[in-house]
Protein backbone atom coordinates (compact mmCIF):
# COMPACT_ATOMS: atom_id res chain seq x y z
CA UNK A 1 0.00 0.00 0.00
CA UNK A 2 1.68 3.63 -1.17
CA UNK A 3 1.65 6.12 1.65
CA UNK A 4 -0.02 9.52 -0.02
CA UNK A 5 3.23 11.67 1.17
CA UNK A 6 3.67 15.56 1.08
CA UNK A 7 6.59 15.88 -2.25
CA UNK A 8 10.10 16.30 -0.84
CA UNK A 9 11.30 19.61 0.78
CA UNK A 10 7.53 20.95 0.67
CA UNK A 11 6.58 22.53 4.10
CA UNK A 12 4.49 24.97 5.18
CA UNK A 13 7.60 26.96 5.80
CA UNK A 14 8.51 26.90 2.34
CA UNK A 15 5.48 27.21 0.45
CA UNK A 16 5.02 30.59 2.93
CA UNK A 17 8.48 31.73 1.92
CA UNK A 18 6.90 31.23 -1.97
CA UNK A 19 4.44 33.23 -1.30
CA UNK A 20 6.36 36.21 1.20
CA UNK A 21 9.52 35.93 -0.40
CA UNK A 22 9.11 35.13 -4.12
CA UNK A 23 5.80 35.74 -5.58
CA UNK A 24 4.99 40.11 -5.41
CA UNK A 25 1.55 39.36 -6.95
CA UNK A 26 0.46 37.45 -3.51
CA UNK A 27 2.09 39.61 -1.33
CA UNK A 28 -0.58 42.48 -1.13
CA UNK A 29 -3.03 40.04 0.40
CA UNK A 30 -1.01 38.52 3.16
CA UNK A 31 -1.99 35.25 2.83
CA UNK A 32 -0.85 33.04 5.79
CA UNK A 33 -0.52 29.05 5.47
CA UNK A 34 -2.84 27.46 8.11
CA UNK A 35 -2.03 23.49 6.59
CA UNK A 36 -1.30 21.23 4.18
CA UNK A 37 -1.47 17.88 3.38
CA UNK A 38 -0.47 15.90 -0.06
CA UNK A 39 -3.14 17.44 -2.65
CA UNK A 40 -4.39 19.80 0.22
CA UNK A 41 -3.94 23.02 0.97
CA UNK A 42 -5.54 25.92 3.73
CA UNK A 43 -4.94 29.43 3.80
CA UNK A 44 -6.02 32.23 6.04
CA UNK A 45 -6.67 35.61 4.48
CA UNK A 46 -7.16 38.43 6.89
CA UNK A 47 -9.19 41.22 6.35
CA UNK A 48 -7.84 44.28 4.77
CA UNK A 49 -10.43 47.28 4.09
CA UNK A 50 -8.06 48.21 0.22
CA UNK A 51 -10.26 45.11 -1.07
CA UNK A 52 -13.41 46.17 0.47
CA UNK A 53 -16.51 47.32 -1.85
CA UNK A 54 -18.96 49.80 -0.86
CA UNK A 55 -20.99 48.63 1.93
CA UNK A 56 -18.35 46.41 3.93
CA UNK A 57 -18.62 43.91 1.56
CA UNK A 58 -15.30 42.13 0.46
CA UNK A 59 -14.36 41.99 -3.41
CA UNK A 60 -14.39 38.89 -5.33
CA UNK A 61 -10.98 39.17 -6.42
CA UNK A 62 -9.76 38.31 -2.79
CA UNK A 63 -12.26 35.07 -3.05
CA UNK A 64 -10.48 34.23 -6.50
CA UNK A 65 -7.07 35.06 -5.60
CA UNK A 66 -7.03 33.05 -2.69
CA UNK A 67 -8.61 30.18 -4.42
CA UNK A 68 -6.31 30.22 -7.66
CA UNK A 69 -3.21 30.59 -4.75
CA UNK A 70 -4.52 28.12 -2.68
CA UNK A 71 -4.76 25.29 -6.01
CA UNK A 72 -1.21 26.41 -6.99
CA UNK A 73 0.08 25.70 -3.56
CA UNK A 74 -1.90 22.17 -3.30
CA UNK A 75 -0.53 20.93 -6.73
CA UNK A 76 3.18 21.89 -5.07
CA UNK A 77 2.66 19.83 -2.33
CA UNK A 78 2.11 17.13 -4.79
CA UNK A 79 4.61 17.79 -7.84
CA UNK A 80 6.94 19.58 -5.83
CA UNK A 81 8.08 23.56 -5.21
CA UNK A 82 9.82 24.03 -8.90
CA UNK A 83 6.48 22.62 -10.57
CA UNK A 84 5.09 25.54 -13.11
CA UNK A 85 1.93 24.71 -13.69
CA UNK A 86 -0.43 27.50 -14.20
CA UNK A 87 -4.09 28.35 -14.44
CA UNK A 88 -6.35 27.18 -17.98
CA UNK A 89 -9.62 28.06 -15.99
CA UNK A 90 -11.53 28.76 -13.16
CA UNK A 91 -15.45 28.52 -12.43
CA UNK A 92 -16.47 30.90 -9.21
CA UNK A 93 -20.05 30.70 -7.07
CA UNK A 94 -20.16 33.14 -5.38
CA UNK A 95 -22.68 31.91 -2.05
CA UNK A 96 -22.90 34.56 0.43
CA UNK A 97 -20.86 38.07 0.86
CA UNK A 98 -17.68 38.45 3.64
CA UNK A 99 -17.74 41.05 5.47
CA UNK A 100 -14.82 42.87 7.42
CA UNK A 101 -13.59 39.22 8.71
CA UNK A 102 -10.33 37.11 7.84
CA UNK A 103 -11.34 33.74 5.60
CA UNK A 104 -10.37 30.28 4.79
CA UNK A 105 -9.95 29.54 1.92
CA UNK A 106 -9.16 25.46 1.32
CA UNK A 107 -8.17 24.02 -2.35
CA UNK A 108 -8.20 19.74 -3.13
CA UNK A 109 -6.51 18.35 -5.95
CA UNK A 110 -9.69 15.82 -7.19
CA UNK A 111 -7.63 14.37 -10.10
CA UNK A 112 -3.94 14.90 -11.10
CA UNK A 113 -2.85 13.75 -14.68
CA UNK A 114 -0.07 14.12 -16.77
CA UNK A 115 -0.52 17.68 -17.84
CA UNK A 116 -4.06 18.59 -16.43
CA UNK A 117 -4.68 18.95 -12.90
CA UNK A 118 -8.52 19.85 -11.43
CA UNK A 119 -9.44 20.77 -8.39
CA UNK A 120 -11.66 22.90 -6.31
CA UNK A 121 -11.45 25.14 -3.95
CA UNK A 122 -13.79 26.78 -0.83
CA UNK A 123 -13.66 30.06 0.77
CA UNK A 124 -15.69 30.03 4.29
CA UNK A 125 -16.53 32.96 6.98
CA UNK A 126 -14.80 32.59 10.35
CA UNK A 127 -17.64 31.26 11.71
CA UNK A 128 -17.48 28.21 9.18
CA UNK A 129 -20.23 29.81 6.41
CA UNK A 130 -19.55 29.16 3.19
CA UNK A 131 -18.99 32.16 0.80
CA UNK A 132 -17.58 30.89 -2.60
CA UNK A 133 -17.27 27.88 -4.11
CA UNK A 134 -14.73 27.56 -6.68
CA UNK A 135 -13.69 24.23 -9.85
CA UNK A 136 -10.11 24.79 -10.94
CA UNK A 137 -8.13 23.63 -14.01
CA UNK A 138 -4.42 23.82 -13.89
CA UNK A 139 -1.63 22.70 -16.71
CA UNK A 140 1.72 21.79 -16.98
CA UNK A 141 3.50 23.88 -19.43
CA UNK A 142 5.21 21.51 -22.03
CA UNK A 143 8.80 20.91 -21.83
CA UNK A 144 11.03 22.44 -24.51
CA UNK A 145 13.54 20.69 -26.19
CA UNK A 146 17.16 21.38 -26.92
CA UNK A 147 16.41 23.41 -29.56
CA UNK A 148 14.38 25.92 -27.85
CA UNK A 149 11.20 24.93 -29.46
CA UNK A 150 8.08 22.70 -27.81
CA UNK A 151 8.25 18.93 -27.82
């Protein structure tokens, strides 16, 4: 029986270093690690009133960015830190509106092929409501060959 293990040198130490350290378009929304497992991953976003709409409401693209953030970090937990897979599409429900509170936002790899990964992804309230609902598609960039060209 195969053990489903976490790839090697992925922690949660590392993956918050990707995010801190060597990805600028995350670092505006402070995203903090809360877990991982292999295929898993669980962030906390804390509130910050720059991505709030009129009326308290927060803005989608904080429900989004954590979910598309929180897939890219759960496929590296499976293919490793240097994997570059990258976004083909994302489908976003939008259930119920945050409101001047941190979320969780929690992405599971369903299926992981060769070059296609899917997944989804849920953003909840602090008190465990469920605001957005999100299906991923990620893909693996083709290698190039020698020559510079795809193979």
């Amino acid at each position: 029986m195969k053990l489903d293990l976490l790839h090697e040198g992925v922690t949660v130490d590392a993956l918050q270093a990707l995010l801190t350290e060597h990805s600028a378009f995350t670092r505006a929304f402070d995203f903090q690690i809360q877990s991982i497992e292999p295929g898993s991953c669980t962030l906390l976003v804390p509130f910050n009133p720059l991505f709030e709409r009129p009326g308290g409401i927060l803005s989608g693209q904080v429900f989004m960015t954590a979910a598309d953030v929180a897939m890219w970090l759960a496929i590296k937990t499976k293919r490793g830190l240097h994997d570059t897979s990258v976004t083909v599409s994302m489908q976003t429900s939008f259930l119920r509106s945050g409101r001047r509170e941190p979320i969780t936002c929690t992405a599971r790899v369903l299926r992981l092929g060769a070059r296609l990964c899917h997944g989804v992804a849920e953003c909840f309230s602090q008190g465990g409501i469920l605001l957005a609902h999100h299906s991923l598609t990620y893909m693996r960039p083709e290698p190039k060959n020698m020559t510079g060209g795809a193979a």
